[in-house]
Protein backbone atom coordinates (compact mmCIF):
# COMPACT_ATOMS: atom_id res chain seq x y z
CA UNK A 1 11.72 -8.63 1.17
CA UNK A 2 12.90 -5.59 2.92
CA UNK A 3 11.69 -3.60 5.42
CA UNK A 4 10.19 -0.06 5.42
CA UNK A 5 11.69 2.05 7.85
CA UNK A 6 10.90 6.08 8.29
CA UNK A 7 12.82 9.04 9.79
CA UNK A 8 11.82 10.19 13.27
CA UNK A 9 13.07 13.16 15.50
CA UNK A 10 14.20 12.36 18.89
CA UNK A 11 15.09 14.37 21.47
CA UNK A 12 18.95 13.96 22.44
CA UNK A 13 19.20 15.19 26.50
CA UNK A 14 23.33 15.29 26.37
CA UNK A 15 23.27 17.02 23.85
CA UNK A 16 20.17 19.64 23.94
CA UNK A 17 19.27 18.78 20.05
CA UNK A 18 16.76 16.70 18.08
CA UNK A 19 18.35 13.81 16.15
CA UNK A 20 17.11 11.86 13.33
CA UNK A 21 17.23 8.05 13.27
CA UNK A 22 15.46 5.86 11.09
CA UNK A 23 12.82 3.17 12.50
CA UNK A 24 11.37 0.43 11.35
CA UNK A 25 7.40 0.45 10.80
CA UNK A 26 7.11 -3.40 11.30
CA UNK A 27 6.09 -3.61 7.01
CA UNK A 28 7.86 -4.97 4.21
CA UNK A 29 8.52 -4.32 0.46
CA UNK A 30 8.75 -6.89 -1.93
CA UNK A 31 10.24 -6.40 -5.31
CA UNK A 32 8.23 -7.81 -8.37
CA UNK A 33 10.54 -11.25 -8.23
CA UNK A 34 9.76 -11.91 -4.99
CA UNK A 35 6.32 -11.35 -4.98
CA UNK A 36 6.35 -14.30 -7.97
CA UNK A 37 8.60 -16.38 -5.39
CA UNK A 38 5.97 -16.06 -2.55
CA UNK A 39 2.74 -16.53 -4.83
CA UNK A 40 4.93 -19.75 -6.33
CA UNK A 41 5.54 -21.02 -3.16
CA UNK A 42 1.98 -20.93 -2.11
CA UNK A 43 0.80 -22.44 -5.33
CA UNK A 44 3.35 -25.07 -5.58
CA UNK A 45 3.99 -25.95 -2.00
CA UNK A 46 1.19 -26.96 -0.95
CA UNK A 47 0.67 -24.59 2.21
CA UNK A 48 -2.28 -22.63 4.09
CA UNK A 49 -2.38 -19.24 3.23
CA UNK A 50 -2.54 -18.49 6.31
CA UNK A 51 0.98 -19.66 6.83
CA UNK A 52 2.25 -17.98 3.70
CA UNK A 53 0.84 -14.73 5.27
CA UNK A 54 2.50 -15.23 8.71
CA UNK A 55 5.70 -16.28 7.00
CA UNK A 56 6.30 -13.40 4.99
CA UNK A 57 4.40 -10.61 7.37
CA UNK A 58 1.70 -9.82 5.13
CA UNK A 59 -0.75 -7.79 6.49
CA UNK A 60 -3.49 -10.38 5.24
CA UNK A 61 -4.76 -12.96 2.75
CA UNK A 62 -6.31 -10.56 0.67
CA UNK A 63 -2.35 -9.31 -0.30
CA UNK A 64 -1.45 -13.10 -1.15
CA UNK A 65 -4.78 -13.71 -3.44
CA UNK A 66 -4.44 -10.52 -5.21
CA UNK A 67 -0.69 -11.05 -6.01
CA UNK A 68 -2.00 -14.39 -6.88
CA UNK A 69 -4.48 -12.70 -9.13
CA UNK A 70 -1.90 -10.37 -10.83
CA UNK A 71 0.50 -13.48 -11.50
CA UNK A 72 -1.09 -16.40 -11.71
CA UNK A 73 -3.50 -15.29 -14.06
CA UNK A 74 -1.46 -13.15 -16.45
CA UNK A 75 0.47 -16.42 -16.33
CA UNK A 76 3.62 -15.16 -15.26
CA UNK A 77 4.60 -17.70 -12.99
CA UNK A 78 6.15 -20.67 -14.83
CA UNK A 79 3.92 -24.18 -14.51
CA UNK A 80 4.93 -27.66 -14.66
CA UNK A 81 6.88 -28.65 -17.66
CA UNK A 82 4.27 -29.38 -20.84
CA UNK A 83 6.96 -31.84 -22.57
CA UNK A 84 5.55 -35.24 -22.88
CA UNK A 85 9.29 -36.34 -23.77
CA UNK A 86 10.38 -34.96 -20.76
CA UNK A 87 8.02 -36.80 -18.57
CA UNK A 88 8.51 -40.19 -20.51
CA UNK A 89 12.37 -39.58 -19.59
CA UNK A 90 11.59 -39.77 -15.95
CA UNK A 91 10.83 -43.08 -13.12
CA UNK A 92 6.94 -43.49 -12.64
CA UNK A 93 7.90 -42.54 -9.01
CA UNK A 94 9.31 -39.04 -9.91
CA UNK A 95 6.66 -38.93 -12.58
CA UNK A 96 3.62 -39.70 -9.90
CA UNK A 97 5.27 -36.75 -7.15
CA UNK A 98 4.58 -34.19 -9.73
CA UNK A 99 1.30 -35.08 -10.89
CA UNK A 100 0.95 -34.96 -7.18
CA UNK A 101 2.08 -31.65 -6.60
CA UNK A 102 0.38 -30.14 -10.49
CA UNK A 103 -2.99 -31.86 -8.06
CA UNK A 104 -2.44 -30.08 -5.30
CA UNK A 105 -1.43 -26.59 -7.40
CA UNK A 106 -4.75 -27.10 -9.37
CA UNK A 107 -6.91 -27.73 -6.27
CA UNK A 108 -5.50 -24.08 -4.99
CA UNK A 109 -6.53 -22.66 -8.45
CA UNK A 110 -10.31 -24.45 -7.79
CA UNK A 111 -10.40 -23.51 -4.32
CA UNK A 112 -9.31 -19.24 -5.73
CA UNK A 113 -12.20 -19.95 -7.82
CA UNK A 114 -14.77 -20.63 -5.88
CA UNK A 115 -14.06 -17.98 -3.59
CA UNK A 116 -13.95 -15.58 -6.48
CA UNK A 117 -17.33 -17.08 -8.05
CA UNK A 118 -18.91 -16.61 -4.17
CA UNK A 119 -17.69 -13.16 -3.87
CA UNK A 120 -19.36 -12.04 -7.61
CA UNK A 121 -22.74 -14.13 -6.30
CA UNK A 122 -22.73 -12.06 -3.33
CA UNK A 123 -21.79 -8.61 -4.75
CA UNK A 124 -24.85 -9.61 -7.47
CA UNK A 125 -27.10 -10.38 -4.59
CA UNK A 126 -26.26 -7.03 -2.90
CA UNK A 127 -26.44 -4.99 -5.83
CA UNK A 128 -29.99 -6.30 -6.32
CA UNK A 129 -31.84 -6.19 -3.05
CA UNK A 130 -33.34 -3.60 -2.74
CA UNK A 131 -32.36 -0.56 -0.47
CA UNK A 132 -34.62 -0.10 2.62
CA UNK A 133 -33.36 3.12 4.08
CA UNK A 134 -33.91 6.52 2.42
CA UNK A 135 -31.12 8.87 1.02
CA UNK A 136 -33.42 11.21 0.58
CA UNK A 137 -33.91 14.58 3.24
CA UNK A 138 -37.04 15.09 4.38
CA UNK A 139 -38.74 18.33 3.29
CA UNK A 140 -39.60 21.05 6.08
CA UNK A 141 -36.24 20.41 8.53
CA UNK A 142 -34.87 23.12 10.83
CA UNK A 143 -31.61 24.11 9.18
């Protein structure tokens, strides 16, 4: 994460000159990896998104869910390990915390999909009511 900063001219008194400094805008650039880490974080971890959003001064939750969109769904982010061998290896205690935590990452994947299944509904709905104010000009107008 690094911030965006831009050039601006101020006016130097001792000096009778403008200078150029560079200030920061108050918004961030991620790079491509940590994009992933933030989207992982909020799928694994367990947080609000709200909280991801304040964390990492995003400038809402639309940012985190379409990041989410972009990696989650193109499966980029690595899941939970698939190897039954590997999860025979391991204490029914370590064994139960990450069937825990694969719950809670698959509730956030429900919960992204009901919000995405509302917003189609409602874009259908508004696509198909029909339009009660007129586009059209009325003949015979001043000009």
């Amino acid at each position: 994460m690094e911030q965006k900063t831009v050039k601006r001219r101020f006016w130097n008194e001792d000096l009778g000159w403008y200078e150029e400094r560079e200030v920061a805008t108050g918004k961030y650039k991620f790079t491509e990896e940590g994009k992933v880490a933030v989207v992982s974080e909020y799928v694994l971890g367990g947080r609000p998104a709200q909280e991801i959003v304040e964390k990492y001064h995003l400038s809402s939750r639309q940012v985190l869910f379409s990041w989410m969109d972009k990696y989650v769904n193109e499966r980029e982010i690595v899941s939970l390990p698939e190897n039954e061998g590997d999860m025979a290896k391991k204490t029914s205690e370590e064994r139960m915390q990450e069937l825990e935590a694969e719950n809670k990452r698959l509730r956030k994947a429900l919960e992204l999909e009901k919000l995405r299944s509302e917003a189609y509904s409602t874009m259908i709905d508004l696509a198909e009511k029909p339009s009660t104010s007129r586009c059209e000009k009325k003949t015979g107008t001043k000009q």
